[in-house]
Protein backbone atom coordinates (compact mmCIF):
# COMPACT_ATOMS: atom_id res chain seq x y z
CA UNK A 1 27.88 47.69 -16.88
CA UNK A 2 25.89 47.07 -13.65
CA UNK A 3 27.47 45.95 -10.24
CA UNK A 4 27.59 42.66 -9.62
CA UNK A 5 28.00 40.31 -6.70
CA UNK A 6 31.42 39.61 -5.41
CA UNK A 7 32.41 35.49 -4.86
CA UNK A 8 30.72 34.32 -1.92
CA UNK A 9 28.16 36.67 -1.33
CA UNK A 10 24.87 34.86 -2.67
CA UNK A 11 25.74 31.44 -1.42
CA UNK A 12 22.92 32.47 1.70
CA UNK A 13 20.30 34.04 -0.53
CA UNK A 14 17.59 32.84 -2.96
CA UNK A 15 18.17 32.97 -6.26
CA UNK A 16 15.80 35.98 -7.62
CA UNK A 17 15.06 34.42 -10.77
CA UNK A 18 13.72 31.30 -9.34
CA UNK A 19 11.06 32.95 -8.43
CA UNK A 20 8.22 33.59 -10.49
CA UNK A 21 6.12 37.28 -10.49
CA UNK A 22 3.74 35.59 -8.44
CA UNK A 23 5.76 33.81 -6.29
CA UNK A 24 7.70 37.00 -5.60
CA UNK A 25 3.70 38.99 -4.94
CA UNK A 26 3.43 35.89 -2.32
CA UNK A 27 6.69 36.95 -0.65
CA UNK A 28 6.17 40.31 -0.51
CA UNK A 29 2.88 40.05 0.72
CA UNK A 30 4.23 37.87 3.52
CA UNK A 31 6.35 41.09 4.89
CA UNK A 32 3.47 42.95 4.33
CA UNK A 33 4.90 44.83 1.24
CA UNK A 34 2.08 45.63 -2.26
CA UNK A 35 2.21 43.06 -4.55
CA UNK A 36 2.80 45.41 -7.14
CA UNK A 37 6.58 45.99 -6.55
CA UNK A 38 6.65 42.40 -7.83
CA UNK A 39 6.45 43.87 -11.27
CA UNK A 40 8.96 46.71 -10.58
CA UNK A 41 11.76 44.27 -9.68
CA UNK A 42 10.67 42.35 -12.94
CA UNK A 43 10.91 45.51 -14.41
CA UNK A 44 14.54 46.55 -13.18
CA UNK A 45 15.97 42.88 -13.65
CA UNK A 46 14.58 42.17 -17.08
CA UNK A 47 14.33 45.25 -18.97
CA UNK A 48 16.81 47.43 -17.35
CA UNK A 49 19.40 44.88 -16.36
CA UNK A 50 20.08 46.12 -12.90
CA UNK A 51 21.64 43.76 -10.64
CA UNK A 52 21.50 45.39 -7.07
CA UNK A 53 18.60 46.03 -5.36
CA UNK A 54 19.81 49.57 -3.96
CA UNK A 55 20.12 50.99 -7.44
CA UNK A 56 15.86 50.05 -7.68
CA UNK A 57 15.31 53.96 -7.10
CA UNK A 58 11.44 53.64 -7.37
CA UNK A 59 10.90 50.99 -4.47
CA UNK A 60 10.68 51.72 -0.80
CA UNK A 61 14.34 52.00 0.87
CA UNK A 62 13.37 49.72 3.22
CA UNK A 63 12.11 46.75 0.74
CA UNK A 64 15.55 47.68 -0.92
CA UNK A 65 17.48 46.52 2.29
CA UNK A 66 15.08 43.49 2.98
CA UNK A 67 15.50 42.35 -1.34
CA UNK A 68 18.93 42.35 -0.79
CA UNK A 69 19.21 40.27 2.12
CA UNK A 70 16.60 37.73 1.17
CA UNK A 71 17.99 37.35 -2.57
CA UNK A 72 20.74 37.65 -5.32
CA UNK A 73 19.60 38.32 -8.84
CA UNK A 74 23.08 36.11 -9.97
CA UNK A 75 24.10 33.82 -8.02
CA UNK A 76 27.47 32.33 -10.25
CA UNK A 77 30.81 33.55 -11.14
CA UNK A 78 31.94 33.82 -14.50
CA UNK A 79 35.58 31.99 -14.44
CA UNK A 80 36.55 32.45 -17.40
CA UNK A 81 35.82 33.98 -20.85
CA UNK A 82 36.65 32.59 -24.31
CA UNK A 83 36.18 35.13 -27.25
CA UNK A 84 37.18 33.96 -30.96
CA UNK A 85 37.22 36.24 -34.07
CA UNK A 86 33.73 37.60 -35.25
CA UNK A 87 31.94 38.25 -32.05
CA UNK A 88 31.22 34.40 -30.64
CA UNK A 89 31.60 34.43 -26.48
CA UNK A 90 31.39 31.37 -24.37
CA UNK A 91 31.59 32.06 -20.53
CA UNK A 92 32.18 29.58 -18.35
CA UNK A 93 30.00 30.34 -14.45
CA UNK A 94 30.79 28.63 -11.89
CA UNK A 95 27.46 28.31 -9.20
CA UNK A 96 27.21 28.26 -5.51
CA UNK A 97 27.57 24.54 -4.94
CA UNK A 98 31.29 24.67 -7.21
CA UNK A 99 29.67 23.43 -10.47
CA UNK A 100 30.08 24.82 -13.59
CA UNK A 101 28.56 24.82 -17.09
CA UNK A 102 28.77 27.05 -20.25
CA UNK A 103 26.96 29.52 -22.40
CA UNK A 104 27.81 30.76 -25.36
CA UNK A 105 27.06 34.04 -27.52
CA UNK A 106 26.80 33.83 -31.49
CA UNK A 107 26.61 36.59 -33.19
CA UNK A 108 25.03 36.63 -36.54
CA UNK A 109 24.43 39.70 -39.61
CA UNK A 110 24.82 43.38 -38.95
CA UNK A 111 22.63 46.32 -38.61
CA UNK A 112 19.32 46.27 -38.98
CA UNK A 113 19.33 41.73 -39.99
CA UNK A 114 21.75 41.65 -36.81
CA UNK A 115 21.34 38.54 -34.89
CA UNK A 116 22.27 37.76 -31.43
CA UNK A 117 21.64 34.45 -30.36
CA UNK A 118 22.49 33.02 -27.23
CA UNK A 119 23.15 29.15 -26.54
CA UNK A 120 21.91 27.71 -23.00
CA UNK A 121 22.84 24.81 -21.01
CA UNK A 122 20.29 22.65 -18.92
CA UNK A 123 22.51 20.06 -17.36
CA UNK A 124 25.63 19.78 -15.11
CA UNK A 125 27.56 17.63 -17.76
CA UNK A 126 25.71 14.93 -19.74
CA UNK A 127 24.40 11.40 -19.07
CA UNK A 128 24.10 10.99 -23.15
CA UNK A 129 27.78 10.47 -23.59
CA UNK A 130 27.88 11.36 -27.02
CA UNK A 131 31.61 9.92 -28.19
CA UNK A 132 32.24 13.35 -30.50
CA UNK A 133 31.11 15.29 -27.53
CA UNK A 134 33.15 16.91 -24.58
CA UNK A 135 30.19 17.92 -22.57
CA UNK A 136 29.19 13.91 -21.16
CA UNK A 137 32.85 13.32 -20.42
CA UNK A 138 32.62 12.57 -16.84
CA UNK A 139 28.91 12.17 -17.34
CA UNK A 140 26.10 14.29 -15.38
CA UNK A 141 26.47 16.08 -11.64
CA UNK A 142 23.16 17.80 -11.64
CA UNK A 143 19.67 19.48 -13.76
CA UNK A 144 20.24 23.59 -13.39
CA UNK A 145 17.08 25.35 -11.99
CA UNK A 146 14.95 27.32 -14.04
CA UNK A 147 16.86 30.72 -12.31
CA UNK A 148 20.06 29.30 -13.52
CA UNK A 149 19.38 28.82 -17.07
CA UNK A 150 17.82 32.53 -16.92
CA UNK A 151 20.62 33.90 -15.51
CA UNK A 152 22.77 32.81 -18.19
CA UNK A 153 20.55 34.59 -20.80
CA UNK A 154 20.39 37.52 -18.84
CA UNK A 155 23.90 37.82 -18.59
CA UNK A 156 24.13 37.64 -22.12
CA UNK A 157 21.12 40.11 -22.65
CA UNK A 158 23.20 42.76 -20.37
CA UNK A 159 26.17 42.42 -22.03
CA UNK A 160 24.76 42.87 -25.28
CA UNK A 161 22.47 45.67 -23.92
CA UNK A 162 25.91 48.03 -22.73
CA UNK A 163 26.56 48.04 -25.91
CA UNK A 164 23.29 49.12 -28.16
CA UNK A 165 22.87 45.28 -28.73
CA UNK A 166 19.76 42.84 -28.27
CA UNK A 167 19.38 39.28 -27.50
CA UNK A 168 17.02 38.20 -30.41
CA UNK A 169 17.10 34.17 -30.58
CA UNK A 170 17.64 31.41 -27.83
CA UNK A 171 18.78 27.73 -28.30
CA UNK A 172 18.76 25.40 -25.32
CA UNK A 173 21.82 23.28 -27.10
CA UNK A 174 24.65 23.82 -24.32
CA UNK A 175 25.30 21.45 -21.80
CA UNK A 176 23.15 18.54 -21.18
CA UNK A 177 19.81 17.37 -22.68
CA UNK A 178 16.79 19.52 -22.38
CA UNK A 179 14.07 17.24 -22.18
CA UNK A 180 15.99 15.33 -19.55
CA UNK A 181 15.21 18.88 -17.41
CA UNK A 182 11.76 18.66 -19.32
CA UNK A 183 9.62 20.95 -16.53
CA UNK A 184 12.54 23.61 -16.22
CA UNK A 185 13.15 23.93 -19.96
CA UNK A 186 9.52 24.36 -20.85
CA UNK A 187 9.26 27.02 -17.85
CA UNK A 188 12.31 28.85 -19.03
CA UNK A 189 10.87 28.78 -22.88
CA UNK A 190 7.83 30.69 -21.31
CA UNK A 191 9.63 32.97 -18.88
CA UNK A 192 12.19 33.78 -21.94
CA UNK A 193 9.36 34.69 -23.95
CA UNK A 194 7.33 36.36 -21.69
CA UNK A 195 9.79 38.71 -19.48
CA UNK A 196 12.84 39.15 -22.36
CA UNK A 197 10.03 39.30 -25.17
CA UNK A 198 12.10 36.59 -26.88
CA UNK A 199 9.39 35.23 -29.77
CA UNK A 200 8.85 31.76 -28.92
CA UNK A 201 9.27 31.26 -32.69
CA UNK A 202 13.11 32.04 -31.86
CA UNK A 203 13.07 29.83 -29.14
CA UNK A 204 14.93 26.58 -30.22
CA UNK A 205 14.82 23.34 -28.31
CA UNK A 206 17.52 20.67 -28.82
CA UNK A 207 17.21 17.18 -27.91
CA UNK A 208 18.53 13.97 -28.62
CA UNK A 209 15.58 12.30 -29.21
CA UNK A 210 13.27 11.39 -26.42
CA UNK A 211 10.02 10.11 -27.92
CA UNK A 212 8.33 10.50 -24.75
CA UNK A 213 9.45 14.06 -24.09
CA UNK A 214 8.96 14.87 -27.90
CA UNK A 215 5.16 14.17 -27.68
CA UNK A 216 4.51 16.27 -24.76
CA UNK A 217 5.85 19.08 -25.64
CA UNK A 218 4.05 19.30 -28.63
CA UNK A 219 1.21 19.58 -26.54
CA UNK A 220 2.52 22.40 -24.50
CA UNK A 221 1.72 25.49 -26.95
CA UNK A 222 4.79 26.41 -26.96
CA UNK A 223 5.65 26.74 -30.53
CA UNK A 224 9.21 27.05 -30.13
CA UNK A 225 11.35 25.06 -32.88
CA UNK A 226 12.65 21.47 -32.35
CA UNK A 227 15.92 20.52 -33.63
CA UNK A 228 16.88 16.68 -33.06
CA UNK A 229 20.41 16.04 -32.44
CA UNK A 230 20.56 12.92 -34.94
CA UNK A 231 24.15 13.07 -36.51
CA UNK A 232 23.70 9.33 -38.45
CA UNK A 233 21.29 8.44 -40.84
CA UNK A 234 21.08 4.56 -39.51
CA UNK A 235 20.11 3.02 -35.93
CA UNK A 236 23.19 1.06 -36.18
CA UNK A 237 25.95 4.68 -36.69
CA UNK A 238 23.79 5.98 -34.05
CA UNK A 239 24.29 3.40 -31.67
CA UNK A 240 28.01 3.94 -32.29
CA UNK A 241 27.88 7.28 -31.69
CA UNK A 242 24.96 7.76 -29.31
CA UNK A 243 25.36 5.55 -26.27
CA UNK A 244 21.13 6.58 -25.93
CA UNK A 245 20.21 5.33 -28.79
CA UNK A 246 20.72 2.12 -27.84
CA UNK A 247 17.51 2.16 -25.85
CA UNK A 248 15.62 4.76 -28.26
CA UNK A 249 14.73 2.97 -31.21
CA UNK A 250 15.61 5.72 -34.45
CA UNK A 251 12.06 4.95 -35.73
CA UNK A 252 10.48 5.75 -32.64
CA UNK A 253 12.21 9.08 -32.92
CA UNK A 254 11.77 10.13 -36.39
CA UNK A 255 7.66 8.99 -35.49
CA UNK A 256 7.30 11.34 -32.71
CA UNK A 257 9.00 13.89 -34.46
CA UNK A 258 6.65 13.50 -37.10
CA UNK A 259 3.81 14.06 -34.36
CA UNK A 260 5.37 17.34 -33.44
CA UNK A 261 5.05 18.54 -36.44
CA UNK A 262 1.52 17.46 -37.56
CA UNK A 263 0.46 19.24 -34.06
CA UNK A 264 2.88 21.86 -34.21
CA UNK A 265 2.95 23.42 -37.65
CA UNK A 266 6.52 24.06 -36.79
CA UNK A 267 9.17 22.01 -38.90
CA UNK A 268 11.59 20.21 -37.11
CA UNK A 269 15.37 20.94 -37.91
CA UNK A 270 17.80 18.01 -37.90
CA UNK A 271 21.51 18.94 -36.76
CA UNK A 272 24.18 16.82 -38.08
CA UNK A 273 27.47 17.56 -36.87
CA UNK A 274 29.74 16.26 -39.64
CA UNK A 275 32.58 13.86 -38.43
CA UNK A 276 35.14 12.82 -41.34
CA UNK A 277 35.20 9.70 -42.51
CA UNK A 278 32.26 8.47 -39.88
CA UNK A 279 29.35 9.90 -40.93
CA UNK A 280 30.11 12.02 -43.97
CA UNK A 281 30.27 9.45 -47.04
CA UNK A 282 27.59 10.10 -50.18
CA UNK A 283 25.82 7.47 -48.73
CA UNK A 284 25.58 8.83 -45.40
CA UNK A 285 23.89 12.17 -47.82
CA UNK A 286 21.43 9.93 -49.71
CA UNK A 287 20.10 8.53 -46.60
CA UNK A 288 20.24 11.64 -44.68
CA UNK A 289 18.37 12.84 -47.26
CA UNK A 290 15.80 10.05 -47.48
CA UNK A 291 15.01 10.99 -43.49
CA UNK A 292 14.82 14.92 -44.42
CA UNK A 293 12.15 14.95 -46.68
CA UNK A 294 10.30 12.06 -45.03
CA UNK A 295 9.51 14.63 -42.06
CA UNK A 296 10.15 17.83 -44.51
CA UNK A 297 12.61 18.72 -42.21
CA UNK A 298 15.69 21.34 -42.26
CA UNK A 299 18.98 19.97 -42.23
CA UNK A 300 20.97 21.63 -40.31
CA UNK A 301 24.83 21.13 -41.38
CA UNK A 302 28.00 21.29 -38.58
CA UNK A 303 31.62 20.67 -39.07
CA UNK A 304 33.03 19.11 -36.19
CA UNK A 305 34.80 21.43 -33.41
CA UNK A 306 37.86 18.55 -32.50
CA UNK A 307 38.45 17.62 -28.45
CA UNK A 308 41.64 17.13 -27.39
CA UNK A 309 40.54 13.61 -25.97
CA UNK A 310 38.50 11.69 -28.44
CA UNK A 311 39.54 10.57 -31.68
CA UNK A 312 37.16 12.31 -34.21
CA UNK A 313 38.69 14.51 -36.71
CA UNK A 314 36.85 17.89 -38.27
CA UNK A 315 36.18 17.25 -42.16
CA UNK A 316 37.33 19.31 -44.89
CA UNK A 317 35.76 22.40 -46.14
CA UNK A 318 35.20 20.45 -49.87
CA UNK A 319 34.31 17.23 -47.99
CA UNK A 320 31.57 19.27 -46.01
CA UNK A 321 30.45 21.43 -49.27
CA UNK A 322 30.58 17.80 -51.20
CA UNK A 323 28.28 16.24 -48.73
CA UNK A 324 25.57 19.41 -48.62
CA UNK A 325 25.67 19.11 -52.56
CA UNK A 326 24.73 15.61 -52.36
CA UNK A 327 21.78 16.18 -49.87
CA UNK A 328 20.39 19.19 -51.93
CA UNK A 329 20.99 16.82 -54.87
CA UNK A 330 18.75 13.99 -53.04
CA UNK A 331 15.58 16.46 -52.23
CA UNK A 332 16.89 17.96 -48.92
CA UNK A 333 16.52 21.47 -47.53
CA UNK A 334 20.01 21.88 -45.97
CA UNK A 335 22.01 24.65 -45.43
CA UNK A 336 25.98 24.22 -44.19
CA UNK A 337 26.29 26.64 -40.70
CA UNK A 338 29.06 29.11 -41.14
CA UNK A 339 32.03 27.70 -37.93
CA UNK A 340 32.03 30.38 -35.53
CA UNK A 341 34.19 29.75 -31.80
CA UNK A 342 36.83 27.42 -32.98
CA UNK A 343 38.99 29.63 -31.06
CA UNK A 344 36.15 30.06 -28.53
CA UNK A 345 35.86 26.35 -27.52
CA UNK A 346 32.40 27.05 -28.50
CA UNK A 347 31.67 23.46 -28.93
CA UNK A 348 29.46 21.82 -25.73
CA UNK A 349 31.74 20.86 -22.95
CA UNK A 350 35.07 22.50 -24.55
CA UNK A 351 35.75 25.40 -22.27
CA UNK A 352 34.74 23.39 -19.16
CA UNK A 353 37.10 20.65 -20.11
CA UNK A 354 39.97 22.98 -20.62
CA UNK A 355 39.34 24.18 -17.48
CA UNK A 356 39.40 21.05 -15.34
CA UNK A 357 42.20 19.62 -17.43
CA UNK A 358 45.72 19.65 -15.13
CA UNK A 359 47.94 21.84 -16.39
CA UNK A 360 50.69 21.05 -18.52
C-alpha cells in the first residue's frame, strides 16, 4: 500500500486533487516547469495510486521537492474503519478543518461479474433532516470540495487496487444532498469519468428531489443515472418524513423527473428505504406502484438500517418480500437490494454518529 501523510502534515498545502490538469499546467508553468508533467502526476495519482511525490521516479527531482511542498494528494485522516461480513467498508476521514464525513465500499458478485462500488458523500452532515436518517442529525457544517469527494474514491480505488481489485460503479448517496453541492458534484461526475475511467453510465446521482437542480442536470450531458430519494408514495408521508418536502411540492418532483428522462434516455431509479409500519402497508405498494410506471422508473427496494436515536424500526424480511410482491403485482419494475453493512454502520450518518456519541 502506498505511503501516506502522517496527521498534521497537509493542513499548509493545497489539496492536489482540487486542481484540475490544467490548472496544475498553469502552476507549473508559473515555476517555469513543462506543462506536460501535469499529465505525469495525473498519471501517478490516478492510475498508479501513488501518494508521495518522491516516489514520481519519471519527474525532475527538483519538481519532486517543490510538489511536495506546494501540495498533498490526501489531505484527511481515516479515524476509523467499520468492516461487516461480505466485503462492505465504511471509513470514516476526518479533514483539515476537524470535520468528518463517510464513505463506504460495497462489494457486489465475484470474478469476472465482480462489482465494486463505492458510495460518496457531498456534504458535512445534512440540512434535509430526514427523520429515518442519522446523517442530518445536527444538520449541515459545510459542502466538501470537488478534491475531497475524489479523494474518497481514490482511497477506495487504492485499496481495492493492492489487492487485484477495481472500482467499477460510483453513487454520490453518502452524506448530504448532491444537488445542494450541484457545481462540485457535476465536476466530480466528469473528473470520475474521465481520470478513473469510471463509465458515466455507472455514475449514480442521488437526490432528494430538487426540481430546479433536476432540470439542469439533464442538460449537462452527463448521462449518469438519477435515483430520487422518495421513500412515500404521498406529499402528505413525505412531509412527515422529509422536512424538504414541505417546500418541494411531490408533483413538481415526479414532473422534472419526468423531464430528465425524456432528455436523458436514462431511467430514473426511485429508492425507497422501507420503514415498518410507516411506509410499508399494500397500499403504500399500490401507490408506489402507480408513481413507478407513471415515469417507467426502477424501484429500488431498502430495508431500514435502525439508529440508535430515532424511533423507526427495520421491517421484516416477509414484510419487505410481501411489499416487493405487491409492487411487481401492480406493474412495477422493483427489485429488493440484498442488506449489506448492518454491522458496518453502512447506513448515511451511522459511523459518524457513533463516533461523536459520549461514551458509555
Amino acid at each position: 500500500m502506498p505511503v501516506e501523510p502522517t496527521a498534521g502534515e497537509t493542513t499548509a498545502r493545497s489539496h492536489l486533487l482540487d486542481f484540475t490538469t490544467e490548472e496544475l499546467e498553469l502552476w507549473l508553468d508559473d515555476f517555469g516547469w513543462p506543462a506536460f508533467h501535469a499529465r505525469q502526476v495525473r498519471r501517478w495519482v490516478f492510475e498508479q495510486h501513488v501518494r508521495r511525490f518522491a516516489d514520481m521516479t519519471d519527474l525532475p527531482s527538483g519538481l519532486r521537492r517543490q510538489l511536495d511542498e506546494g501540495f498533498a494528494v490526501f489531505v484527511a485522516d481515516e479515524v476509523e474503519r467499520s468492516n461487516a461480513p461480505g466485503g462492505t467498508a465504511k471509513l470514516l476521514l476526518r479533514w483539515p478543518d476537524g470535520a468528518s464525513t463517510e464513505t463506504v465500499m460495497i462489494p457486489a458478485g465475484d470474478h469476472g461479474r465482480a462489482r465494486r462500488t463505492v458510495c460518496l458523500s457531498t456534504q458535512v452532515g445534512c440540512n434535509v433532516g430526514c427523520r429515518f436518517c442519522a446523517s442530518g442529525i445536527g444538520g449541515m457544517r459545510r459542502n466538501l470540495s470537488v478534491g475531497e469527494v475524489l479523494e474518497q474514491a481514490l482511497r477506495i480505488a487504492a485499496e481495492l487496487a493492492s489487492r487485484g481489485e477495481s472500482l467499477t460503479h460510483v453513487v454520490f448517496m453518502g452524506m448530504g444532498e448532491p444537488l445542494a453541492n450541484y457545481g462540485v458534484t457535476v465536476e466530480a461526475v466528469r473528473r470520475l469519468n474521465r481520470a478513473l475511467g469510471i463509465g458515466r453510465r455507472r455514475i449514480t446521482v442521488s437526490t432528494v428531489g430538487l426540481p430546479k437542480q433536476i432540470r439542469r442536470l439533464a442538460g449537462e450531458d452527463l448521462q449518469a443515472t438519477l435515483a430520487l430519494s422518495l421513500h412515500a408514495p404521498t406529499s402528505e408521508l413525505r412531509r412527515r418524513l422529509i422536512p424538504w418536502a414541505e417546500a418541494i411540492d411531490l408533483d413538481a418532483v415526479l414532473d422534472a423527473c419526468r423531464e430528465y428522462f425524456r432528455r436523458t434516455g436514462r431511467e430514473v431509479t426511485l429508492e425507497y428505504c422501507l420503514l415498518a409500519g410507516v411506509n410499508d402497508e399494500p397500499e403504500h405498494a399500490r401507490q408506489l406502484a402507480e408513481i413507478a410506471t407513471g415515469l417507467r422508473a426502477h424501484v429500488n427496494l431498502m430495508m431500514y438500517n435502525p439508529v440508535v436515536e430515532l424511533p423507526f424500526v427495520r421491517p421484516s424480511r416477509n414484510r419487505a418480500i410481501a411489499f416487493l410482491k405487491d409492487l411487481r403485482a401492480a406493474g412495477a419494475n422493483a427489485h429488493l437490494r440484498h442488506s449489506r453493512g448492518l454491522e458496518a454502520d453502512a447506513a448515511c450518518g451511522q459511523l459518524r454518529r457513533r463516533h461523536e456519541l459520549p461514551a458509555g
